[in-house]
N, C-alpha and C. Protein backbone atom coordinates (compact mmCIF):
# COMPACT_ATOMS: atom_id res chain seq x y z
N UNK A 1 107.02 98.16 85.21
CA UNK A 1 106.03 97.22 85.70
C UNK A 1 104.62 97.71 85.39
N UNK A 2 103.53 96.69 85.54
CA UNK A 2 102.22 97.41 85.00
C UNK A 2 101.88 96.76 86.84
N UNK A 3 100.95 97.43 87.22
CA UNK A 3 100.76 97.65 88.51
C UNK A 3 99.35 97.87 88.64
N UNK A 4 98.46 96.29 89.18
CA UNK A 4 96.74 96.48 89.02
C UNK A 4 96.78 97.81 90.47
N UNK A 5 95.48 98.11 90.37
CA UNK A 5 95.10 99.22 91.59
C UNK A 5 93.75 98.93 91.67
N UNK A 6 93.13 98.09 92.63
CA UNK A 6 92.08 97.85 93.04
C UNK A 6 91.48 99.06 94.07
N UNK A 7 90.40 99.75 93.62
CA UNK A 7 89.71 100.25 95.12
C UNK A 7 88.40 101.21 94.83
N UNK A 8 88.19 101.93 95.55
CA UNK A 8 86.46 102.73 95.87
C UNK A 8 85.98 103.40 94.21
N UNK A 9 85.11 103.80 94.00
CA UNK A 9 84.54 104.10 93.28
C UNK A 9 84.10 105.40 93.60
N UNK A 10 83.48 104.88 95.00
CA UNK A 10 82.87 106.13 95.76
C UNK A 10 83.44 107.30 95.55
N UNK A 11 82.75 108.48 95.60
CA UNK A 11 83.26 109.32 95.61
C UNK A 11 83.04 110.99 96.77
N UNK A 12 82.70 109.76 97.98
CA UNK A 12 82.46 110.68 99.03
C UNK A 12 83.20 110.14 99.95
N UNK A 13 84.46 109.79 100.25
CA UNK A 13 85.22 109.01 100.56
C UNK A 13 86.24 109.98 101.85
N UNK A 14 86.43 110.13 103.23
CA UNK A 14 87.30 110.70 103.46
C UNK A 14 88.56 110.90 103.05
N UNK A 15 89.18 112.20 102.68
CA UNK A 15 90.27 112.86 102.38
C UNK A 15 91.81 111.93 102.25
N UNK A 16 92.03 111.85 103.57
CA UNK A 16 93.10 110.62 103.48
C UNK A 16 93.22 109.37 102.53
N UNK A 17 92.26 109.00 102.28
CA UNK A 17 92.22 107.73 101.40
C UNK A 17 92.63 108.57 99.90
N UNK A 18 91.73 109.44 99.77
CA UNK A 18 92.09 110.07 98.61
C UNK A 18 93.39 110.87 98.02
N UNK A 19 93.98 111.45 99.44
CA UNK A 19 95.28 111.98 98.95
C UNK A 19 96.59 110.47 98.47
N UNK A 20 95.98 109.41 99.47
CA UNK A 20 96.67 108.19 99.48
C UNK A 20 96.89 107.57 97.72
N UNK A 21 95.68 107.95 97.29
CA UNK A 21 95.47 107.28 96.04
C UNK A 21 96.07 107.74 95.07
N UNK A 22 95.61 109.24 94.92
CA UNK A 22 96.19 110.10 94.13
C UNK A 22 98.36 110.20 94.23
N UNK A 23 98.45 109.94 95.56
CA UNK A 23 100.33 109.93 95.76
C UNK A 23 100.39 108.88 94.61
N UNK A 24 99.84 107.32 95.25
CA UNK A 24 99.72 106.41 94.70
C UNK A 24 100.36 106.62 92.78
N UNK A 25 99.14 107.17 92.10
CA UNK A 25 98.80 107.59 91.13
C UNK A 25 100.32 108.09 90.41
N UNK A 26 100.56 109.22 90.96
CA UNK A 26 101.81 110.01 91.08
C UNK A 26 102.86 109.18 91.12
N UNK A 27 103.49 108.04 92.04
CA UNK A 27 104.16 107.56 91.87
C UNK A 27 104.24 106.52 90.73
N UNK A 28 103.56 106.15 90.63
CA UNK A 28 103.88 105.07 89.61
C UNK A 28 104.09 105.93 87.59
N UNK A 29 103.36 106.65 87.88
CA UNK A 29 103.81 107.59 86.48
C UNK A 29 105.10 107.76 86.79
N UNK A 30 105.75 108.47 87.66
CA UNK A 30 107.20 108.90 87.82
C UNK A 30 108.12 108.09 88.11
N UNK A 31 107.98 106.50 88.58
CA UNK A 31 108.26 105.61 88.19
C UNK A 31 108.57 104.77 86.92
N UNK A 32 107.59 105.22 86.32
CA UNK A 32 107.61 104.80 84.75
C UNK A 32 106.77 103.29 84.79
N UNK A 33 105.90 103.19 85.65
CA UNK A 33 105.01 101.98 85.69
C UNK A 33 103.65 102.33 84.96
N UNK A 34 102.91 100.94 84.63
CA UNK A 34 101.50 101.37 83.98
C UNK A 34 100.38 101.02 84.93
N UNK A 35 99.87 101.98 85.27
CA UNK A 35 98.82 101.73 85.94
C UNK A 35 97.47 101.04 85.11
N UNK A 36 96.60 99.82 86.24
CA UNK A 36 95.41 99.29 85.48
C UNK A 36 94.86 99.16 86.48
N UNK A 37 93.30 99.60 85.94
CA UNK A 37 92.41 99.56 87.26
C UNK A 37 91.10 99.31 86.33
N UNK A 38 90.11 99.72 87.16
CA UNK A 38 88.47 99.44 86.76
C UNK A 38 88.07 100.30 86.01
N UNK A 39 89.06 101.58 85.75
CA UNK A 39 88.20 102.56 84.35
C UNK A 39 87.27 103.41 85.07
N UNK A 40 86.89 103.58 86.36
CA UNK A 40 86.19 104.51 87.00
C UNK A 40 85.98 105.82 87.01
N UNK A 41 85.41 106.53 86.54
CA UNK A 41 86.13 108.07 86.47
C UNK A 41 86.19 108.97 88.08
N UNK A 42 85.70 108.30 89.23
CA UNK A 42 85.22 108.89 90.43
C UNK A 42 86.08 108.11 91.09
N UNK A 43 85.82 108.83 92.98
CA UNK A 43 86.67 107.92 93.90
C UNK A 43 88.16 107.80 93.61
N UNK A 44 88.56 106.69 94.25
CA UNK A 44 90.09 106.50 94.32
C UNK A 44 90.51 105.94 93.34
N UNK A 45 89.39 105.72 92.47
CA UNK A 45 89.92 104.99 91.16
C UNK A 45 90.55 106.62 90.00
N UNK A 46 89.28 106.95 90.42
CA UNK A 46 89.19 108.08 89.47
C UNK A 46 91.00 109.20 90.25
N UNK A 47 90.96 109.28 91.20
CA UNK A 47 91.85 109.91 91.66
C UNK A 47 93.54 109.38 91.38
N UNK A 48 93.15 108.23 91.87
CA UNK A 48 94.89 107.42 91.20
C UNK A 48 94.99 107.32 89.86
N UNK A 49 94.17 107.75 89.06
CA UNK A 49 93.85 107.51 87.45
C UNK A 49 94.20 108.90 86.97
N UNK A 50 93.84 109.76 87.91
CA UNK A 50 94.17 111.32 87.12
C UNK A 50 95.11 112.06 87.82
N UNK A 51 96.12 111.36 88.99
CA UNK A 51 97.46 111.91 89.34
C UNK A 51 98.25 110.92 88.34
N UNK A 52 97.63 109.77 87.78
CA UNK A 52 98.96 109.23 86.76
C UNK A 52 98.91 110.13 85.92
N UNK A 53 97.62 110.20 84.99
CA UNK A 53 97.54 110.79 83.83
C UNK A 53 98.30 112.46 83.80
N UNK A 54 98.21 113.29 85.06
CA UNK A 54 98.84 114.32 84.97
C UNK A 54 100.01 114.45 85.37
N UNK A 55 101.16 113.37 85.88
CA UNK A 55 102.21 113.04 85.90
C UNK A 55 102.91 112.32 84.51
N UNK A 56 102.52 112.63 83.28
CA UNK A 56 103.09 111.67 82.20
C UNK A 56 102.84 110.09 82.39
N UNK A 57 102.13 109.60 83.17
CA UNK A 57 101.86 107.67 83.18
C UNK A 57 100.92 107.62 82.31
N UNK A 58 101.01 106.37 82.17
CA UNK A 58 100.14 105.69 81.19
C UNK A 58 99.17 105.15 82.05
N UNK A 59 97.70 104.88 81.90
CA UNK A 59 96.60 104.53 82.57
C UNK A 59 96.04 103.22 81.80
N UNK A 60 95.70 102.10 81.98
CA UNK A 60 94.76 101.45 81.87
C UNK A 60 93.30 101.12 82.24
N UNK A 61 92.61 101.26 81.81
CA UNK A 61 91.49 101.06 82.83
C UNK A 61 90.48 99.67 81.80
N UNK A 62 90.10 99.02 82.88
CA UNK A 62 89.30 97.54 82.45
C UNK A 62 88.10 97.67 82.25
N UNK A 63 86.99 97.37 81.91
CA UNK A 63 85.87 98.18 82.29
C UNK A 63 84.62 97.11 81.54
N UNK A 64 83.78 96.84 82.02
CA UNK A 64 82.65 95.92 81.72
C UNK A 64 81.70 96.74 80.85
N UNK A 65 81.04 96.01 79.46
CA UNK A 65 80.10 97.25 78.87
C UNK A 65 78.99 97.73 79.28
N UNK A 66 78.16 97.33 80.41
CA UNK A 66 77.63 97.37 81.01
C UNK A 66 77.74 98.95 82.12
N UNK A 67 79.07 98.90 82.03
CA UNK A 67 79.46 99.98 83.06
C UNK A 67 79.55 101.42 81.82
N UNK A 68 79.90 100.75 80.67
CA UNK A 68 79.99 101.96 79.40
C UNK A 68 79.10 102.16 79.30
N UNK A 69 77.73 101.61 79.30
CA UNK A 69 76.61 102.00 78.76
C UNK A 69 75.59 103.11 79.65
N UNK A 70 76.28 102.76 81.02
CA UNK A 70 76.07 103.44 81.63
C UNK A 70 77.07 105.04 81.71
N UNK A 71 77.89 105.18 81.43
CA UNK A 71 78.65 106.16 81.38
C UNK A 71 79.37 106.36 82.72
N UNK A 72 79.74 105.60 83.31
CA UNK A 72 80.76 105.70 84.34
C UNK A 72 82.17 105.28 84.19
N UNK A 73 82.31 105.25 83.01
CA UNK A 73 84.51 104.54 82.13
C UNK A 73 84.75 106.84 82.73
N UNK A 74 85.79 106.78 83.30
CA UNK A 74 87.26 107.57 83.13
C UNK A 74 87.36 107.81 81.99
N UNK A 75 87.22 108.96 80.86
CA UNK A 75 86.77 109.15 79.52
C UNK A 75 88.50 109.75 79.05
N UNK A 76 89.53 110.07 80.36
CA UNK A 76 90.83 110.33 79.68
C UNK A 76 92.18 108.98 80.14
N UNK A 77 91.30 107.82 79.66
CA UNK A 77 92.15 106.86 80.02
C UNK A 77 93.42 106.59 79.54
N UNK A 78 94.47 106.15 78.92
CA UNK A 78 95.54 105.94 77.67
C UNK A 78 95.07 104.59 76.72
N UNK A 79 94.56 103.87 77.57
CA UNK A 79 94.01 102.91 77.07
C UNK A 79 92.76 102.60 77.89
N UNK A 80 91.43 101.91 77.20
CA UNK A 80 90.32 101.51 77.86
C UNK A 80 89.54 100.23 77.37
N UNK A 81 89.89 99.21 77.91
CA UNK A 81 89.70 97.66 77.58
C UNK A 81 88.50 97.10 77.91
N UNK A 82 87.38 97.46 77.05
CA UNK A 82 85.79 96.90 77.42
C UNK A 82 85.65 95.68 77.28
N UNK A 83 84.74 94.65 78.45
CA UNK A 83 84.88 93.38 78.64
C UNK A 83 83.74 92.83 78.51
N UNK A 84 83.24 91.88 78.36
CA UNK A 84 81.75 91.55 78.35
C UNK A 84 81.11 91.58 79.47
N UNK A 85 81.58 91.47 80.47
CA UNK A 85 81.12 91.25 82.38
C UNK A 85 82.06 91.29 83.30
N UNK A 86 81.82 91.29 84.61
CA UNK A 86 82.93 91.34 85.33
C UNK A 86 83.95 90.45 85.40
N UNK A 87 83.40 89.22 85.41
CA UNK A 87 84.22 88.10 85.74
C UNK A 87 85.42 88.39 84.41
N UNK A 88 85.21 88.56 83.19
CA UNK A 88 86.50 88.64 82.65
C UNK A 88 87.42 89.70 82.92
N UNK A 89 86.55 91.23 83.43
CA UNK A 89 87.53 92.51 84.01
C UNK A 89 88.32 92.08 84.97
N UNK A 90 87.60 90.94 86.07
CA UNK A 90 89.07 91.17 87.12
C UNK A 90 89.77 89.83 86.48
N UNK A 91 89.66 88.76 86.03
CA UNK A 91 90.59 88.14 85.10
C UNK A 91 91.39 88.96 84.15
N UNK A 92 91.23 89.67 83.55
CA UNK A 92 92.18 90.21 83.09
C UNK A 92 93.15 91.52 83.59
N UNK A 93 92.86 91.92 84.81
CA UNK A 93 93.34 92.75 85.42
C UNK A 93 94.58 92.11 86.18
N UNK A 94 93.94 91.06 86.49
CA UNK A 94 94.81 90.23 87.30
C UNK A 94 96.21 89.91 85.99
N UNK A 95 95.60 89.17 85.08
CA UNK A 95 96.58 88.75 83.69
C UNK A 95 97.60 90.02 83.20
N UNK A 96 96.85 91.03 83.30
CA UNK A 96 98.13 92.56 83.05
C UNK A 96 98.74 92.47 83.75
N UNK A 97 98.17 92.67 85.32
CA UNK A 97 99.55 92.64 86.12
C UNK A 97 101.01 92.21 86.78
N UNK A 98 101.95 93.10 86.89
CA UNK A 98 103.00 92.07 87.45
C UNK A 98 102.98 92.29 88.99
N UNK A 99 102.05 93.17 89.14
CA UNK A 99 101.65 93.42 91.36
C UNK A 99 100.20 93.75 91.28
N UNK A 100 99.75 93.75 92.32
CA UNK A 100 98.60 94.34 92.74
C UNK A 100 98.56 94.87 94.02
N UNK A 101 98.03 96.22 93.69
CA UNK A 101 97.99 97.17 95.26
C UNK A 101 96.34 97.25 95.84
N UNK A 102 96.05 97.27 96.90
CA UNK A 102 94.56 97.38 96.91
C UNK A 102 94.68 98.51 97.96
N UNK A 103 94.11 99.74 97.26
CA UNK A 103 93.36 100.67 98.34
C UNK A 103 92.33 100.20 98.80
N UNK A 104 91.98 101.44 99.90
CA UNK A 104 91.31 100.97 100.50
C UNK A 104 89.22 101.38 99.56
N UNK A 105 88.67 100.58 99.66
CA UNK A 105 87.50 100.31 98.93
C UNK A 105 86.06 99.38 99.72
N UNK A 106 85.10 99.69 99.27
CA UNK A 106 83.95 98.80 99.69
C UNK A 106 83.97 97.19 98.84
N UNK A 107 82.94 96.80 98.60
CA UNK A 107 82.73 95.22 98.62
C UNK A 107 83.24 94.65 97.34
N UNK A 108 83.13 95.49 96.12
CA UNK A 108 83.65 95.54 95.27
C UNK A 108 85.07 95.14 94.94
N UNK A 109 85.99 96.20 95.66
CA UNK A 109 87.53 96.20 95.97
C UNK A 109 88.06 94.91 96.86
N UNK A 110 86.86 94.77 98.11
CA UNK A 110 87.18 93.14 98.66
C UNK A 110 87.26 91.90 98.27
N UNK A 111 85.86 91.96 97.58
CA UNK A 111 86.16 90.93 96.25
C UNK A 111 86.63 90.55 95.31
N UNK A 112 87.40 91.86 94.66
CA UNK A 112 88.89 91.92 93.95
C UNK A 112 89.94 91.10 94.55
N UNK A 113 90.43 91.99 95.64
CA UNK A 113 91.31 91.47 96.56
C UNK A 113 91.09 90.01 97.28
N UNK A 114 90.41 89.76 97.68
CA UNK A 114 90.35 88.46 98.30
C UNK A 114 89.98 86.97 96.84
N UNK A 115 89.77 87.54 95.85
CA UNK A 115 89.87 86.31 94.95
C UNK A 115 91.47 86.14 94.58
N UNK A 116 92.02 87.53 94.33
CA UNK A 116 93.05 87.44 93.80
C UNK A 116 94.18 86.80 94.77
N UNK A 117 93.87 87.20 96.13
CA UNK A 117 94.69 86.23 97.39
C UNK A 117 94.01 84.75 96.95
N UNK A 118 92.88 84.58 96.79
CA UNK A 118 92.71 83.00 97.22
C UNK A 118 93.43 82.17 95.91
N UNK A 119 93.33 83.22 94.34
CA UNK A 119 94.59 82.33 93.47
C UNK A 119 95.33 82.43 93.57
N UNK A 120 96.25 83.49 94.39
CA UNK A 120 97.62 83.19 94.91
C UNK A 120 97.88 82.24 95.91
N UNK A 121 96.96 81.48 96.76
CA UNK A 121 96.56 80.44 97.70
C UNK A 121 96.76 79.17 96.51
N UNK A 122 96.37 79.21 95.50
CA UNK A 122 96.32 78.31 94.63
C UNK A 122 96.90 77.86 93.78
N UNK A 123 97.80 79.22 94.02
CA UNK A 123 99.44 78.95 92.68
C UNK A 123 98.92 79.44 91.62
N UNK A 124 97.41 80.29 91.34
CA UNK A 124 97.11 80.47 90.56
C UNK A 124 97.69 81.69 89.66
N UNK A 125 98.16 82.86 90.60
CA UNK A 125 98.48 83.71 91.00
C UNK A 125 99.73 84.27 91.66
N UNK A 126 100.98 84.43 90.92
CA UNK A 126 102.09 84.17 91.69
C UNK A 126 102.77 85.37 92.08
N UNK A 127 102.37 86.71 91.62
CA UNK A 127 102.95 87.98 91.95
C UNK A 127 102.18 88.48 93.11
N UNK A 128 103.20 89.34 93.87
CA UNK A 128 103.02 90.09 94.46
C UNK A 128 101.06 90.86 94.79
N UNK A 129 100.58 90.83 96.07
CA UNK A 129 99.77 91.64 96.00
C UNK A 129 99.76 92.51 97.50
N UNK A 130 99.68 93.67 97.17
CA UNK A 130 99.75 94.74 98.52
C UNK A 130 98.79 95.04 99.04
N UNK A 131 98.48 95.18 100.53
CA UNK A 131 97.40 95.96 100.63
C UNK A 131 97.86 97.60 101.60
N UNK A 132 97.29 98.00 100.76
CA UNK A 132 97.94 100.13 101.24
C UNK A 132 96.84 100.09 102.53
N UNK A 133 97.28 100.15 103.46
CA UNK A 133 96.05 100.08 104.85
C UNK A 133 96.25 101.80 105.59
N UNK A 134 96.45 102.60 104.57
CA UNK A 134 95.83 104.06 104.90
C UNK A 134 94.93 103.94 106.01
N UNK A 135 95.19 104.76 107.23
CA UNK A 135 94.79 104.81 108.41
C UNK A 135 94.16 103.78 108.96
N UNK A 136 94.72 102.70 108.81
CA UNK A 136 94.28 101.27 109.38
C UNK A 136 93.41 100.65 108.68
N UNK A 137 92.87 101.26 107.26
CA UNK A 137 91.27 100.81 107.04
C UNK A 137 91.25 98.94 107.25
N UNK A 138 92.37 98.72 107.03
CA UNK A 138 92.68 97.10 106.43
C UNK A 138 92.68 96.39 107.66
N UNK A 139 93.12 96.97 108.78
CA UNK A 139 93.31 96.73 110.05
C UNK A 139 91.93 95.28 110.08
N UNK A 140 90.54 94.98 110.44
CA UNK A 140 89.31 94.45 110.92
C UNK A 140 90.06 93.01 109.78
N UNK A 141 90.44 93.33 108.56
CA UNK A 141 90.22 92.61 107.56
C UNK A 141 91.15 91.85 107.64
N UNK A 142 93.00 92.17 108.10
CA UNK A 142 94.05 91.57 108.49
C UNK A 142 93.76 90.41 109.83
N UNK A 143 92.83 91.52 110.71
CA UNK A 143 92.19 90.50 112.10
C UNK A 143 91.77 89.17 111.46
N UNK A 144 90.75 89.49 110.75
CA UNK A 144 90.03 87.99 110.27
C UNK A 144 90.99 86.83 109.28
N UNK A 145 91.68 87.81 108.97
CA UNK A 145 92.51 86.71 108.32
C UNK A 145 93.41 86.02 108.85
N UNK A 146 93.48 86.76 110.56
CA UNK A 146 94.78 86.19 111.14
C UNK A 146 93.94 85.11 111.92
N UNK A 147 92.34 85.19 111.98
CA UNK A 147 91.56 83.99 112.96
C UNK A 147 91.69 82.61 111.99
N UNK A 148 91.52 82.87 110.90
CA UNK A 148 91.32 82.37 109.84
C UNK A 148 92.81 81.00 109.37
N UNK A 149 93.78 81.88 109.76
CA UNK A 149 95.06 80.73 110.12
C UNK A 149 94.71 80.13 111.86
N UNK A 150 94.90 81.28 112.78
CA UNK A 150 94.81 80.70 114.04
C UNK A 150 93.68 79.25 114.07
N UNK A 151 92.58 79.87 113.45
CA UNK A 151 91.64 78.51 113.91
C UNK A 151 91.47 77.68 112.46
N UNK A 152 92.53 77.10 111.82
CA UNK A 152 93.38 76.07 111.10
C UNK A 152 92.14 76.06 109.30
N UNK A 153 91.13 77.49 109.10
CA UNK A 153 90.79 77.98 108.26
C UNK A 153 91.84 77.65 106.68
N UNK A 154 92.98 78.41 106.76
CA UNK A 154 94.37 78.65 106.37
C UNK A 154 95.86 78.16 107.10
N UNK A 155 96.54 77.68 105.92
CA UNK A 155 97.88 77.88 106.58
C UNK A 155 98.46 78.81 106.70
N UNK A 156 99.65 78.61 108.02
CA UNK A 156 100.29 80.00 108.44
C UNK A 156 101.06 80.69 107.10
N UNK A 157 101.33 79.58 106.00
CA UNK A 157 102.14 79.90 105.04
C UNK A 157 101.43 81.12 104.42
N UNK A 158 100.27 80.89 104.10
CA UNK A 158 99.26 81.46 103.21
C UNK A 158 98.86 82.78 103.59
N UNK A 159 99.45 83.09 105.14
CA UNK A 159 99.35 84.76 105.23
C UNK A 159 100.41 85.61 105.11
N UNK A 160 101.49 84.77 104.16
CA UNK A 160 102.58 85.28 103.50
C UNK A 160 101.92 86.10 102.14
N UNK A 161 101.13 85.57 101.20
CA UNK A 161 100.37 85.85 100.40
C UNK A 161 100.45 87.18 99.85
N UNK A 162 100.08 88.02 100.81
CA UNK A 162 99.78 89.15 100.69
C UNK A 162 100.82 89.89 102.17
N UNK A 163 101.67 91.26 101.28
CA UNK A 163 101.96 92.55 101.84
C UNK A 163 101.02 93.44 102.73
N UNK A 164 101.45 94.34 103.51
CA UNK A 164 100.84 95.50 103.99
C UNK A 164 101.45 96.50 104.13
N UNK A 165 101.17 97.93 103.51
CA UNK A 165 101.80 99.34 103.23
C UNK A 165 101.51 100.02 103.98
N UNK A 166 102.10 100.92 104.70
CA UNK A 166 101.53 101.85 105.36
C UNK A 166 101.23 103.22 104.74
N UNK A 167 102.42 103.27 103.69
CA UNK A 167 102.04 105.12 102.65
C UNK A 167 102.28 104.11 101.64
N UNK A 168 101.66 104.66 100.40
CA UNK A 168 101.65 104.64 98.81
C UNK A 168 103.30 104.33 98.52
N UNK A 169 104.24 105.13 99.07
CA UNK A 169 105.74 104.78 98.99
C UNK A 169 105.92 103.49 99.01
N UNK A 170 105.66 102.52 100.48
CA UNK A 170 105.80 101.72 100.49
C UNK A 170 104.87 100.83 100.10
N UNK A 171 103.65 101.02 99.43
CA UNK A 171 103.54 99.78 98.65
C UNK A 171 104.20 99.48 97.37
N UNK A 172 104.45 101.17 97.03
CA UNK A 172 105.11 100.87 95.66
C UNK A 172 106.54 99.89 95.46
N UNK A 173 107.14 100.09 96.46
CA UNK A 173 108.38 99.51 96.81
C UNK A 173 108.47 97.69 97.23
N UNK A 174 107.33 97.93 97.74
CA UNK A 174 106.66 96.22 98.34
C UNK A 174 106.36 95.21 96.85
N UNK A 175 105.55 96.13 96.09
CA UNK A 175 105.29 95.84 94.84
C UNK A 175 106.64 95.39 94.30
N UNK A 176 107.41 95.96 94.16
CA UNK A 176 108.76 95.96 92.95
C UNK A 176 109.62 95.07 93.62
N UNK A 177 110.04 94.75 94.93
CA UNK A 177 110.90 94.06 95.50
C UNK A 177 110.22 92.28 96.36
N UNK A 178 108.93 92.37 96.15
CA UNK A 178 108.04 91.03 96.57
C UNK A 178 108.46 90.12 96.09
N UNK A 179 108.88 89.04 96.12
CA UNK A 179 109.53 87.80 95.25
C UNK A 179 108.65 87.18 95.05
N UNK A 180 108.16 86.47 93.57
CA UNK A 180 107.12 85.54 92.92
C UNK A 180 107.00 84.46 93.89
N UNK A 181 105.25 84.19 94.41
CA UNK A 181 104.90 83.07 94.89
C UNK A 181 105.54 82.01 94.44
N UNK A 182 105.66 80.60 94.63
CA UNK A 182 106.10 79.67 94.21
C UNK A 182 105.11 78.92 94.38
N UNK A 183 105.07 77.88 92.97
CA UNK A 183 103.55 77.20 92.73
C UNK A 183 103.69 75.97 92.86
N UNK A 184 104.66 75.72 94.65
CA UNK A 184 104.62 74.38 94.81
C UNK A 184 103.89 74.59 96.39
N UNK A 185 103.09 75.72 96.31
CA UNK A 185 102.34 76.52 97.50
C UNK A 185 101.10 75.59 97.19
N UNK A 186 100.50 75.25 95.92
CA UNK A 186 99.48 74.33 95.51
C UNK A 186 99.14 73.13 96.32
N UNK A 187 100.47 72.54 96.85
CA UNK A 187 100.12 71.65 97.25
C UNK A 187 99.77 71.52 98.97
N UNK A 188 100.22 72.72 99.41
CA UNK A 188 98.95 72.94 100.51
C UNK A 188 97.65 73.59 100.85
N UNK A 189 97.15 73.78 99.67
CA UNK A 189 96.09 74.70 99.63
C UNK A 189 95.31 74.01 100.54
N UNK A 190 95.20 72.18 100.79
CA UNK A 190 94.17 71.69 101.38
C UNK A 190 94.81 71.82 102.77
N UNK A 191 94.00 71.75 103.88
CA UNK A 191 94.68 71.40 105.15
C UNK A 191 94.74 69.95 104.87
């Protein structure tokens, strides 16, 4: 499987998130999956990017030229796919993948994640997406999404959408065993 990995950049990030990423990382090389992410060389990107790479995986990383020119691309990627802007990086991140896991990350990683739920809301989007909620981070964000059905925002269907992991194990597993949305979900997108 090729397996997107949305998350931080940061790279002052408490410990836990980071050992989370890096397992992450680890498993999916020893799995024999391809990891694709944002090309980051720092943070949890950078960390799940260089426990694949030193486990034998293959790495993808997406990366806007904008972000090359600046010199922030992961310089030992396996592959590194420069884009004209963002909007085509997470379109095509999304298009590699057959799951998506989201560590945990700032506004960046949310906005990953929550477009890629709202085209799976849309049928746009029919695989699997996880979210790894390492020491609850996901916890505030699951709340709002659950007000969000309660007060008729969303259907109850639609917080099927998306998984929640508690270790890197189990998202990996959530990932591989999630059964494809069905894109007759389209026709309730409206209330």
């Amino acid at each position: 499987m090729t397996i997107t990995v949305y998350s931080a950049s940061s790279g002052q990030v408490p410990a836990p998130y980071v050992e989370a990423a890096h397992t992450l990382g680890h498993l999916l090389a020893e799995g024999g999956h391809t990891l694709v992410n944002g090309a980051g060389r720092t943070g949890l990107m950078g960390a799940c990017t260089d426990a694949c790479l030193a486990a034998g995986g293959r790495a993808v990383g997406v990366i806007p030229q904008f972000m090359v020119d600046e010199g922030w691309q992961h310089r030992g990627m396996t592959e590194l796919v420069v884009t004209p802007n963002m909007h085509r990086r997470k379109e095509l991140m999304a298009e590699m993948s057959d799951a998506c896991i989201a560590l945990a990350g700032g506004v960046g990683t949310l906005e990953e994640l929550l477009e890629v739920i709202t085209w799976k809301q849309l049928g746009l989007y029919l695989k699997p997406i996880i979210l790894l909620n390492t020491d609850g981070y996901y916890d505030a964000l699951l709340a709002q999404l659950q007000r969000a059905v309660d007060e008729r925002f969303m259907r109850p269907q639609h917080a099927a959408c998306w998984r929640v992991a508690d270790t890197p194990q189990q998202a990996v597993e959530l990932a591989l065993t999630t059964p494809p949305w069905d894109t007759s979900v389209r026709k309730f997108a409206a209330l």
